[in-house]
Structure formats: structure tokens, C-alpha cells
N, C-alpha and C. Protein backbone atom coordinates (compact mmCIF):
# COMPACT_ATOMS: atom_id res chain seq x y z
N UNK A 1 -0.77 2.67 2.25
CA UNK A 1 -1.77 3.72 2.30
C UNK A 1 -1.54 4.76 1.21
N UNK A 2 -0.44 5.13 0.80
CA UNK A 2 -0.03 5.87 0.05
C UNK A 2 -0.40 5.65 -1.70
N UNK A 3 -0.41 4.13 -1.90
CA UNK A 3 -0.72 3.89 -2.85
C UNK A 3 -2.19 3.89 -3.31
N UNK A 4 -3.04 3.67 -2.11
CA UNK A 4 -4.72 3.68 -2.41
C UNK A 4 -5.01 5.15 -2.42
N UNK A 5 -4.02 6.56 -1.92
CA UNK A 5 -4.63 7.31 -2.12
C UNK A 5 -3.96 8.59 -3.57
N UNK A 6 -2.65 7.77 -4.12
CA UNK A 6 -2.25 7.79 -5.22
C UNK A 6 -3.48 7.50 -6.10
N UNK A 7 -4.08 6.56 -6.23
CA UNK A 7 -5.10 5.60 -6.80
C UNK A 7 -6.04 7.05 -7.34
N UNK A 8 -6.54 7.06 -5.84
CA UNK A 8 -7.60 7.89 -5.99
C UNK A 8 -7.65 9.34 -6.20
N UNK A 9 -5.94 9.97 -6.17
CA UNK A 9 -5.91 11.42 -7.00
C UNK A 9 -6.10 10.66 -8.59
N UNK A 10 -5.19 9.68 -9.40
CA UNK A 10 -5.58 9.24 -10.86
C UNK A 10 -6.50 9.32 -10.98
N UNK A 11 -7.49 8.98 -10.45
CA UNK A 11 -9.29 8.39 -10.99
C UNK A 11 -10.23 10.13 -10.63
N UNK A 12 -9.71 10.68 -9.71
CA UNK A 12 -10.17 12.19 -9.38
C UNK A 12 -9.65 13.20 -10.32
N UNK A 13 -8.42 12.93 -10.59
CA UNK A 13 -8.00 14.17 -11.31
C UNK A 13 -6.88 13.40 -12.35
N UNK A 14 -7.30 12.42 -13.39
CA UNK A 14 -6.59 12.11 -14.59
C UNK A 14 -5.71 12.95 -15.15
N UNK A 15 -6.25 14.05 -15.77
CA UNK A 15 -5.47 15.28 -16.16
C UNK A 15 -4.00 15.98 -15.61
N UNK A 16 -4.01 15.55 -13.86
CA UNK A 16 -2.73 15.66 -13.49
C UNK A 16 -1.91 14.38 -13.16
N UNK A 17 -1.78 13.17 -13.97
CA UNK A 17 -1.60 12.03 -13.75
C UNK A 17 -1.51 11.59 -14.88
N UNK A 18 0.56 11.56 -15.27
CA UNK A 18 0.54 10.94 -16.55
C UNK A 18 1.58 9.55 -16.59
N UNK A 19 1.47 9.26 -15.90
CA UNK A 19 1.55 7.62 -15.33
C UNK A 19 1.37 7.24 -13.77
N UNK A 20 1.21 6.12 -13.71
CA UNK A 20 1.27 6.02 -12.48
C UNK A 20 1.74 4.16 -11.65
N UNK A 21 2.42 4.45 -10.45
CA UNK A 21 2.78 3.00 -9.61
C UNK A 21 1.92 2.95 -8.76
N UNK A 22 1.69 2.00 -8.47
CA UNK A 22 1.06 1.44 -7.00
C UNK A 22 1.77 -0.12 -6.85
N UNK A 23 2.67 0.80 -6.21
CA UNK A 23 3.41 -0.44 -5.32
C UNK A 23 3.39 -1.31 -4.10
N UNK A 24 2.97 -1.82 -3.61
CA UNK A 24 1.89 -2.88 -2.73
C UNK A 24 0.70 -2.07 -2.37
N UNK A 25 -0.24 -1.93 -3.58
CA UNK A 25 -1.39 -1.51 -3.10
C UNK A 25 -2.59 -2.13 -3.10
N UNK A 26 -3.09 -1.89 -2.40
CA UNK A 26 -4.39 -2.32 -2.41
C UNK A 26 -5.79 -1.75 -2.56
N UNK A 27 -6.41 -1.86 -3.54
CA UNK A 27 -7.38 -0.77 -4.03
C UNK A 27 -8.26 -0.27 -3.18
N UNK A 28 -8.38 -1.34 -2.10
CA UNK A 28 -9.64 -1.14 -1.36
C UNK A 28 -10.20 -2.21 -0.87
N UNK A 29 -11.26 -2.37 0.51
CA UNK A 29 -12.26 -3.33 0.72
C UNK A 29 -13.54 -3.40 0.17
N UNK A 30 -14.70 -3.93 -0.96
CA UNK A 30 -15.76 -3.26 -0.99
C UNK A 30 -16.40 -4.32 -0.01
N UNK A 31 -16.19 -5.00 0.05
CA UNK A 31 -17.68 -5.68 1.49
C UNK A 31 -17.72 -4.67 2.70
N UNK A 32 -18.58 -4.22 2.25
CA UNK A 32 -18.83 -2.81 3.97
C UNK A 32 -18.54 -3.16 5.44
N UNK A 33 -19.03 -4.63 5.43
CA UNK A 33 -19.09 -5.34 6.80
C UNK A 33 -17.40 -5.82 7.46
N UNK A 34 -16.53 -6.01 6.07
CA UNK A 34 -15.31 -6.38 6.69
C UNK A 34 -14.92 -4.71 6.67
N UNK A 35 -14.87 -3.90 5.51
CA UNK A 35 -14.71 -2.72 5.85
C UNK A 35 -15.02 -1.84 7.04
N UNK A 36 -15.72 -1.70 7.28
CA UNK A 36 -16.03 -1.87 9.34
C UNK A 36 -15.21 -2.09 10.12
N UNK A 37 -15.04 -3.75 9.89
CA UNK A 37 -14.25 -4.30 10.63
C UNK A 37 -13.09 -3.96 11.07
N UNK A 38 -12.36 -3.60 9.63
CA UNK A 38 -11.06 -3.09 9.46
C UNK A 38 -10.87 -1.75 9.93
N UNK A 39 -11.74 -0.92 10.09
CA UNK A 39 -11.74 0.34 10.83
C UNK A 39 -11.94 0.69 12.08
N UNK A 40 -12.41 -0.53 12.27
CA UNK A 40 -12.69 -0.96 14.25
C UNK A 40 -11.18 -1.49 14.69
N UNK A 41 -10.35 -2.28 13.80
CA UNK A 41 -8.88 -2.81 14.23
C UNK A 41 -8.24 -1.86 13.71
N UNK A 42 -8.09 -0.75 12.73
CA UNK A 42 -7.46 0.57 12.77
C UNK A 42 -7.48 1.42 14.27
N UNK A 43 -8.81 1.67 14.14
CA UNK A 43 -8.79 2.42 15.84
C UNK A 43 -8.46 1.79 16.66
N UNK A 44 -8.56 0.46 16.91
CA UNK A 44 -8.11 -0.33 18.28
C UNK A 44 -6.44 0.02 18.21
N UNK A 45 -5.37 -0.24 17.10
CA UNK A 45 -4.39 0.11 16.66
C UNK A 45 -3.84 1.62 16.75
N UNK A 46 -4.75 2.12 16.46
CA UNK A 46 -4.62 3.77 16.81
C UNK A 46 -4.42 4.16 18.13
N UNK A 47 -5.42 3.38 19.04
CA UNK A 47 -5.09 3.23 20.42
C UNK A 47 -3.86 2.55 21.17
N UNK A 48 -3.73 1.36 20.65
CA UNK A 48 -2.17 1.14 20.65
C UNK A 48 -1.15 2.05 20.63
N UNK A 49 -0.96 2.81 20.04
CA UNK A 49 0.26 3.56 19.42
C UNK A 49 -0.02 4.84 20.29
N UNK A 50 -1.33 5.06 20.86
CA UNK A 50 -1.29 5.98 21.60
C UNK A 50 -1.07 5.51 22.90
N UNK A 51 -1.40 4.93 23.24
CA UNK A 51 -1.17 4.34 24.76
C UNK A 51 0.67 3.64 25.13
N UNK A 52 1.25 3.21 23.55
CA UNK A 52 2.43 2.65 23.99
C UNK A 52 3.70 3.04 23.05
N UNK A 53 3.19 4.15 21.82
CA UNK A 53 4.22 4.92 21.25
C UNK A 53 4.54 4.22 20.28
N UNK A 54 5.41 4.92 19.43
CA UNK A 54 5.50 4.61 18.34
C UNK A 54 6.52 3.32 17.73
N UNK A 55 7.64 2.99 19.01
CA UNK A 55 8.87 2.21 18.96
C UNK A 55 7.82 0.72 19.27
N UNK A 56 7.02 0.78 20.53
CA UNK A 56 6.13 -0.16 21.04
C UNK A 56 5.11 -0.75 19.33
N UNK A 57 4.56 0.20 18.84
CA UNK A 57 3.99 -0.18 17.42
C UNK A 57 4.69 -0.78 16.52
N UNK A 58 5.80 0.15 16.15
CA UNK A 58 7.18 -0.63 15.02
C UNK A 58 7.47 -1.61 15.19
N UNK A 59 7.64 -2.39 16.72
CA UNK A 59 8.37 -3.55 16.98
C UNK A 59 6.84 -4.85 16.61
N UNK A 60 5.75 -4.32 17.02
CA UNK A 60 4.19 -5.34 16.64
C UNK A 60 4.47 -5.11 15.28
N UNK A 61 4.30 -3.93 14.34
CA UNK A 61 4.16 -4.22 13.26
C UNK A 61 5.22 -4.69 12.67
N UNK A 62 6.54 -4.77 12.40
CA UNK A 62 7.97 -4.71 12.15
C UNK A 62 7.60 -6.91 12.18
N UNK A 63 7.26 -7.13 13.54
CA UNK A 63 7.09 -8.61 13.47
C UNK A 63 6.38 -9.67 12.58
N UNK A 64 5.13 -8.79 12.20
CA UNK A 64 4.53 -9.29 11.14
C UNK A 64 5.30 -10.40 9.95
N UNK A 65 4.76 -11.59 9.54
CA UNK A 65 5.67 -12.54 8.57
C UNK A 65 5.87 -11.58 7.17
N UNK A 66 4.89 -10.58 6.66
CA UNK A 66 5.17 -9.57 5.38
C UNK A 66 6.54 -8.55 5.60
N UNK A 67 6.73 -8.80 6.62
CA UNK A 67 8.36 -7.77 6.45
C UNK A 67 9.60 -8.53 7.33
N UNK A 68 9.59 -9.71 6.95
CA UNK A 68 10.49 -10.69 7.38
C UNK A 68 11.94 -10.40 6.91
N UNK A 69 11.64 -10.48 5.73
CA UNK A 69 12.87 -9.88 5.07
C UNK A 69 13.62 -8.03 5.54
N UNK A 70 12.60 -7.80 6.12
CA UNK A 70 13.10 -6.21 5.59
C UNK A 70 13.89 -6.19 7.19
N UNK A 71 15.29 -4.94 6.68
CA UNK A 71 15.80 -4.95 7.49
C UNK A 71 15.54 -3.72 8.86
N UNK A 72 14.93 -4.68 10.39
CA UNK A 72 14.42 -3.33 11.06
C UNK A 72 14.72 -1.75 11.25
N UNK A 73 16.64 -1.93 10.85
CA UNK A 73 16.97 -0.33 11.32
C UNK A 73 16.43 0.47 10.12
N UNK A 74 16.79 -0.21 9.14
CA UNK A 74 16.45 0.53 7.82
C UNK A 74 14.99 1.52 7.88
N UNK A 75 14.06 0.36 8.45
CA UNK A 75 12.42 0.60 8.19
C UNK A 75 12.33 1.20 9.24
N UNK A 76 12.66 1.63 10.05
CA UNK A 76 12.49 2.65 11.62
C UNK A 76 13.19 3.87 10.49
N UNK A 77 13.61 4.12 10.18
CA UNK A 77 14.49 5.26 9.76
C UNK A 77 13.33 6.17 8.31
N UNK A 78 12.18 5.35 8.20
CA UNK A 78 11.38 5.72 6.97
C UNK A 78 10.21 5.55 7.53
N UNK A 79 10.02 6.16 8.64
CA UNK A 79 8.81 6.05 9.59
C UNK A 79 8.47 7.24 10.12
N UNK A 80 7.42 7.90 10.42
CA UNK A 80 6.75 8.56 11.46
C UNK A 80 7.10 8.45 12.66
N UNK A 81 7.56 9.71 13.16
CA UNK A 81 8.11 9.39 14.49
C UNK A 81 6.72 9.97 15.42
N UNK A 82 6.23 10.61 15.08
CA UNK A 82 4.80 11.11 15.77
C UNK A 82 4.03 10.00 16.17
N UNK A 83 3.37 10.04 17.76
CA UNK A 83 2.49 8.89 18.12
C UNK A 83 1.42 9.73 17.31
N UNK A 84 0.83 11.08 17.27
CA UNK A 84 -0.46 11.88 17.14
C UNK A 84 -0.71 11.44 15.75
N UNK A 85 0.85 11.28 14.80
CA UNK A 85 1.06 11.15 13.28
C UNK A 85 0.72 9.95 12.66
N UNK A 86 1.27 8.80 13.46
CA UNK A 86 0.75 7.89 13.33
C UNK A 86 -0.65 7.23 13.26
N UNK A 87 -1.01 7.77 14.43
CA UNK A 87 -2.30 6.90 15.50
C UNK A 87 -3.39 7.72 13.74
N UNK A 88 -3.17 8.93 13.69
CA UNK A 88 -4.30 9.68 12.74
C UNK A 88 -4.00 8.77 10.95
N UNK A 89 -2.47 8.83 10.72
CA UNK A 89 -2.75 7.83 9.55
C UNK A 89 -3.67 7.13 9.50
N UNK A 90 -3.67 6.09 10.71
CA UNK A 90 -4.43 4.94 10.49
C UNK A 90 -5.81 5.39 10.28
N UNK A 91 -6.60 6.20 11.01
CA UNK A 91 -7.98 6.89 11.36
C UNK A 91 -7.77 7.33 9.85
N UNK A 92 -7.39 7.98 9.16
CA UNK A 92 -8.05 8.60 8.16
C UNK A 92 -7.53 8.11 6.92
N UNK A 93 -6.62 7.43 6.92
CA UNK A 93 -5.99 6.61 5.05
C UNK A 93 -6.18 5.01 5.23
N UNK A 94 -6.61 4.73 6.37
CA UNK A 94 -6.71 3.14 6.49
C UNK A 94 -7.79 2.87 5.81
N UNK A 95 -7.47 1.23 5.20
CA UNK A 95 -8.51 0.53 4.22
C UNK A 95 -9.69 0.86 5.08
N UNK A 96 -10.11 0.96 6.39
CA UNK A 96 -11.47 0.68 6.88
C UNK A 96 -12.06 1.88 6.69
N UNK A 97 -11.46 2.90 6.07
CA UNK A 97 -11.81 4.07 5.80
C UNK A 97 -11.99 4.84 4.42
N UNK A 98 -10.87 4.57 3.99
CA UNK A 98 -11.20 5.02 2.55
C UNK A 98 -12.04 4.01 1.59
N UNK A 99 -12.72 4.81 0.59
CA UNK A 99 -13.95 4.05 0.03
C UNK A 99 -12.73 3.02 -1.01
N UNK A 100 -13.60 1.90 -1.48
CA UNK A 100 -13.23 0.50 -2.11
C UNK A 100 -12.91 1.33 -3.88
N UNK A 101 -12.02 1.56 -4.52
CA UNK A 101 -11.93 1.99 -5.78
C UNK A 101 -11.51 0.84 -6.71
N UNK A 102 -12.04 -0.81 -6.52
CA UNK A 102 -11.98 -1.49 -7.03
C UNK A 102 -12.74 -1.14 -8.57
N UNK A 103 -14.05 -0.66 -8.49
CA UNK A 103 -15.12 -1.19 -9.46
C UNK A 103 -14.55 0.51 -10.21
N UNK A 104 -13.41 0.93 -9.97
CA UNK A 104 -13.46 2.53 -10.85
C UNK A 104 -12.12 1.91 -11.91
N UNK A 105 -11.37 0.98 -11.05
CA UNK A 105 -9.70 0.46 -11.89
C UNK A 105 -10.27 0.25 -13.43
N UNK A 106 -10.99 0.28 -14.27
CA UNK A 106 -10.95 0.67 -15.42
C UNK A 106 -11.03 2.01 -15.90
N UNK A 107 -11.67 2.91 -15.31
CA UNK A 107 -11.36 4.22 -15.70
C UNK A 107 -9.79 4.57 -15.94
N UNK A 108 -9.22 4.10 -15.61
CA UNK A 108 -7.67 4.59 -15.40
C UNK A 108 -7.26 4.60 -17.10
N UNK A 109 -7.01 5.73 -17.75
CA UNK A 109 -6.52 5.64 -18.79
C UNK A 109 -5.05 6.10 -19.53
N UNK A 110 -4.10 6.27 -18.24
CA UNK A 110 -2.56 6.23 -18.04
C UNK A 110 -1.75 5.33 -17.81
N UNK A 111 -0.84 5.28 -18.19
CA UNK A 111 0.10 4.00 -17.82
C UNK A 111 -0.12 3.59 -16.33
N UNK A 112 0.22 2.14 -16.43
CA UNK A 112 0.02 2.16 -14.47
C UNK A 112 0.90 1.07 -14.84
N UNK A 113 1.68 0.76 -13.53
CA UNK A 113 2.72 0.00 -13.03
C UNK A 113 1.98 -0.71 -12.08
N UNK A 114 1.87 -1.92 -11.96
CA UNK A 114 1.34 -2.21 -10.59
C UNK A 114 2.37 -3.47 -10.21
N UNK A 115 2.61 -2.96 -8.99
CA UNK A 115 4.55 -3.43 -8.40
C UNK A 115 3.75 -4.46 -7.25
N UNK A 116 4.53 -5.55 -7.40
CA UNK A 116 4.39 -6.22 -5.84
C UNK A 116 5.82 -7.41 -5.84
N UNK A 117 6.10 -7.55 -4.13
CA UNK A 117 7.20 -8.44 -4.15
C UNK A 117 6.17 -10.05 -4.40
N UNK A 118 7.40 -10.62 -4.64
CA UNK A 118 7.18 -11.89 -4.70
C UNK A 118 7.01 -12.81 -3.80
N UNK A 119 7.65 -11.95 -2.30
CA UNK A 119 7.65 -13.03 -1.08
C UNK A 119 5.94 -12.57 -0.20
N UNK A 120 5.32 -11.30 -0.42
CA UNK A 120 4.27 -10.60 -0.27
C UNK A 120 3.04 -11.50 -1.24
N UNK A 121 3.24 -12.68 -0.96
CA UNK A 121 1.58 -13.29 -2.05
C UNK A 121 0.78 -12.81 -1.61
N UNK A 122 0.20 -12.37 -0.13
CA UNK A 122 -1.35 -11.77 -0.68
C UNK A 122 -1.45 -10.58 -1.40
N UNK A 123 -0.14 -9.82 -1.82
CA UNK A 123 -0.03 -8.83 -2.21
C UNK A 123 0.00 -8.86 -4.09
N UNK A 124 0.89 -9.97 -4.06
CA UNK A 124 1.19 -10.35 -5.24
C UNK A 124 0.08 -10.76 -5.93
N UNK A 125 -1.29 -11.13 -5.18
CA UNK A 125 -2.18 -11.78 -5.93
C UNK A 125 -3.06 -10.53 -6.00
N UNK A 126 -3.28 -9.51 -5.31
CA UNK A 126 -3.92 -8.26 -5.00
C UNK A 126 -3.17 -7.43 -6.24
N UNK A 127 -2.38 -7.25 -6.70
CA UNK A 127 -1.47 -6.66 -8.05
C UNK A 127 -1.58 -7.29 -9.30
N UNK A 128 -1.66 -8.63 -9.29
CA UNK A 128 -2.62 -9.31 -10.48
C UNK A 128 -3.39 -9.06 -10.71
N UNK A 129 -4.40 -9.02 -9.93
CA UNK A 129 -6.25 -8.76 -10.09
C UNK A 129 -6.29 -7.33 -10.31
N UNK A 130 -5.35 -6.53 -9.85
CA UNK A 130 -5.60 -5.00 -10.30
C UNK A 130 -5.16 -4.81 -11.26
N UNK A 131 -3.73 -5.10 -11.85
CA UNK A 131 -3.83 -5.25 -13.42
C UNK A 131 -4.54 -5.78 -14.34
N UNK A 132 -5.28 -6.64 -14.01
CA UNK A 132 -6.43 -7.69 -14.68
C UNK A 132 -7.42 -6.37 -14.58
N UNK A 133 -7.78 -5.96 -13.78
CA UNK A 133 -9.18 -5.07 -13.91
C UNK A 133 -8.80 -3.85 -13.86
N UNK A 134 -7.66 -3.04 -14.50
CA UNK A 134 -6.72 -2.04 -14.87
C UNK A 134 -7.68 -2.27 -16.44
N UNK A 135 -6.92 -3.28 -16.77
CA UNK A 135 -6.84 -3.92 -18.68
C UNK A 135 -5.76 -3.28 -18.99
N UNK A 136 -5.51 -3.04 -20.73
CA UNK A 136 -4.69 -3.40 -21.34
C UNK A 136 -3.78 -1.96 -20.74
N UNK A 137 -3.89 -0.78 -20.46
CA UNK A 137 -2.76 0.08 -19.67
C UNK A 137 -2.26 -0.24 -18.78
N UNK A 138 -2.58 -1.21 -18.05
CA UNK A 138 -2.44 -1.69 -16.33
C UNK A 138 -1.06 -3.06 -17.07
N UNK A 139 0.16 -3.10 -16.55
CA UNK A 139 1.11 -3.67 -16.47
C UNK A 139 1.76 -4.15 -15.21
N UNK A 140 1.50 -5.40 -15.05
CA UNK A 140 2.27 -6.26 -13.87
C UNK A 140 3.57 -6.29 -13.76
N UNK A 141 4.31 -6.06 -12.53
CA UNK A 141 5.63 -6.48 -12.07
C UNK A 141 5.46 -7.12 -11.14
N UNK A 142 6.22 -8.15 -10.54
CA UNK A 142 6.47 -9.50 -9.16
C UNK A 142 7.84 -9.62 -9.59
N UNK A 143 8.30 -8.59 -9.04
CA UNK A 143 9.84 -8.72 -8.14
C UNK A 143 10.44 -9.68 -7.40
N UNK A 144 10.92 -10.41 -7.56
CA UNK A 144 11.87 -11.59 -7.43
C UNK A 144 12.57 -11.78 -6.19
N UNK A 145 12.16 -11.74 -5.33
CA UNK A 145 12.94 -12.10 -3.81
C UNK A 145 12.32 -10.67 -2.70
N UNK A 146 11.67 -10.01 -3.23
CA UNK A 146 11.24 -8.76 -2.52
C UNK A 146 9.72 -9.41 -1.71
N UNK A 147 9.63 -8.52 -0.50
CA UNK A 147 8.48 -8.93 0.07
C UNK A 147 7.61 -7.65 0.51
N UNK A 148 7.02 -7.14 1.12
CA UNK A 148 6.18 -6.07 0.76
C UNK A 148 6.70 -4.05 0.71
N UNK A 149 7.79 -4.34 1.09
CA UNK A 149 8.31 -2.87 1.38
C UNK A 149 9.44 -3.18 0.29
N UNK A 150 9.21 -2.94 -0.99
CA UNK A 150 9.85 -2.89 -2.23
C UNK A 150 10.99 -1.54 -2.34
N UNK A 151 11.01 -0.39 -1.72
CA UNK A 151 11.78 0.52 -1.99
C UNK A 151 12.47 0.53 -1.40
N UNK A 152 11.88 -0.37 -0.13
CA UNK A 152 13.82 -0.65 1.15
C UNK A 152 14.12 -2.11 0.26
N UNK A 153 13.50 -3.13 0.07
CA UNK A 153 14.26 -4.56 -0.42
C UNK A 153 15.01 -4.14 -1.87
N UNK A 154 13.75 -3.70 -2.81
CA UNK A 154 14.61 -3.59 -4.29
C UNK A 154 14.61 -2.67 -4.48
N UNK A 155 15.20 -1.58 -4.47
CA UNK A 155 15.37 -0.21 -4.61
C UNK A 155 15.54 -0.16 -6.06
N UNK A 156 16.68 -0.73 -6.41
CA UNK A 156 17.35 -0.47 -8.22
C UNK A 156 16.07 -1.17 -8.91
N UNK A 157 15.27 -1.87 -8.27
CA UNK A 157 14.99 -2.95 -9.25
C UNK A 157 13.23 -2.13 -9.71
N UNK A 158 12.61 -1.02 -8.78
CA UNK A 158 11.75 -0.42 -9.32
C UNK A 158 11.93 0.75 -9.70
N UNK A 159 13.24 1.31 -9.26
CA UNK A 159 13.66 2.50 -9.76
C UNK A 159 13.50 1.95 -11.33
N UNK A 160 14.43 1.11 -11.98
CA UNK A 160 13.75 0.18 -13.33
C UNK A 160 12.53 0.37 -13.54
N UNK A 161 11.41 -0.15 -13.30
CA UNK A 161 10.45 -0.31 -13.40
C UNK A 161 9.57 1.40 -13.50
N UNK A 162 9.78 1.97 -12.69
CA UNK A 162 9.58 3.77 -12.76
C UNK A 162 10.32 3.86 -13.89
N UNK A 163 11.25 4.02 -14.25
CA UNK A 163 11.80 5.24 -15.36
C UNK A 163 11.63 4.31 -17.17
N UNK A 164 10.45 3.49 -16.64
CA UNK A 164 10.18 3.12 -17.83
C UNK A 164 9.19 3.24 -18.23
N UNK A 165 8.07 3.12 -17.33
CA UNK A 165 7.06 4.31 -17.71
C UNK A 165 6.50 5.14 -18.44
């Protein structure tokens, strides 16, 4: 979430944005109808986390095959402990919510990093296509044994990738 709305301070306010990462991001949904969708399973999710807390959420989402690799105590420890904090992320930074900034990724006229692990393919293929429709400022990384939570798996290895920039 952090990265789609990184995205969208660059493309809003260039001028304060003199490079930039988006590390498993995803620009956006533009089909309205799955976009919907995805905001109807945000709130259903939102409800989750309100009805069964935040440890009850971590352990559903934590299971997911995209953070197989990652290690659980680590990723509890870089979390929201708020059910109110949580449940509202989702309601207001979730894909089913924020608008699709696919068709703007050429405006971007700053360096951009666009980071994804390697064990994360739908991610990895979602970081291609945004460097592809970045163009020639937009620069690909696919991190080598990492799967979608890159700053707990490869820490050194995008700290690299940042301070080169």
C-alpha cells in the first residue's frame, strides 16, 4: 500500500520527488468492476480484523504462499498493532480504493527503482510491466531468492539498490 501511494505523491507533486522505489508495488486496478470487487474483499477483511483482531488477521494473512519465506516473528514485529489501524488501512489505501495510476507511469520523470522478489512472480511480472511503461527512467530489479516483503528477506540487498539511485 505504501508503494501505490508513494506512486501517487511522484505523479502529484514531482518537484518534491527526486528519485523514487516501489518495492512490491502495484500501480493499481483499472477494470472498475474487479476494482469493486477488491474493495468489497477489503471491507469483508476489514471486518475480519474487527471482529477477530489483529493476531487472528496476521496468522490468515502471514499464511498466504507470497510470504512463505518470510520469517513470522520478524513480520509481527513491523506491523500495526491497532485492530481500528488496521481494519481503516485497508478501507482507505487498498487497491479497491485508490484510483488505477497505471495510464500516468509515464509521466514519471525521476529515477525510479522498481524492486520485486523473485519468489513473488505475480509481483515480479507487475514490476516488469511498470518499468516497461515507466520507459527509459524506470529501472528493474528481481532479487534473487526474495519473495514479497523484500526489506525483512533482503535487507542489504535493496539497501544496494536505494543508495544507488
Amino acid at each position: 500500500m505504501g508503494g501505490r501511494l508513494a506512486l501517487w505523491v511522484a505523479l502529484e507533486h514531482p518537484e518534491l520527488v527526486e528519485a523514487l522505489a516501489l518495492i512490491s508495488t502495484n500501480p493499481g486496478i483499472s477494470d472498475d468492476r474487479q476494482r469493486r470487487a477488491r474493495r468489497d474483499s477489503d471491507e469483508d477483511l476489514a471486518g475480519f480484523i474487527e471482529s477477530g483482531g489483529p493476531d487472528a488477521f496476521f496468522d490468515r494473512w502471514l499464511a498466504q504462499p507470497l510470504f512463505s519465506g518470510l520469517d513470522p516473528v520478524a513480520a509481527r514485529q513491523h506491523r500495526l498493532a491497532s485492530t481500528p489501524e488496521l481494519a481503516n488501512q485497508l478501507r482507505t489505501l487498498g487497491q479497491g480504493v485508490q484510483e488505477s495510476l497505471w495510464d500516468r507511469l509515464p509521466e514519471l520523470s525521476m529515477p525510479v527503482a522498481v524492486i520485486a522478489g523473485a519468489r513473488d512472480e505475480r509481483y515480479a511480472a507487475i514490476a516488469g510491466q511498470t518499468a516497461n511503461d515507466i520507459g527509459s527512467n524506470g529501472e528493474l530489479h528481481i532479487v534473487p531468492g526474495a519473495g514479497h516483503s523484500l526489506l525483512l528477506e533482503a535487507p542489504t540487498t535493496v539497501a544496494g539498490i536505494l543508495s544507488a539511485l
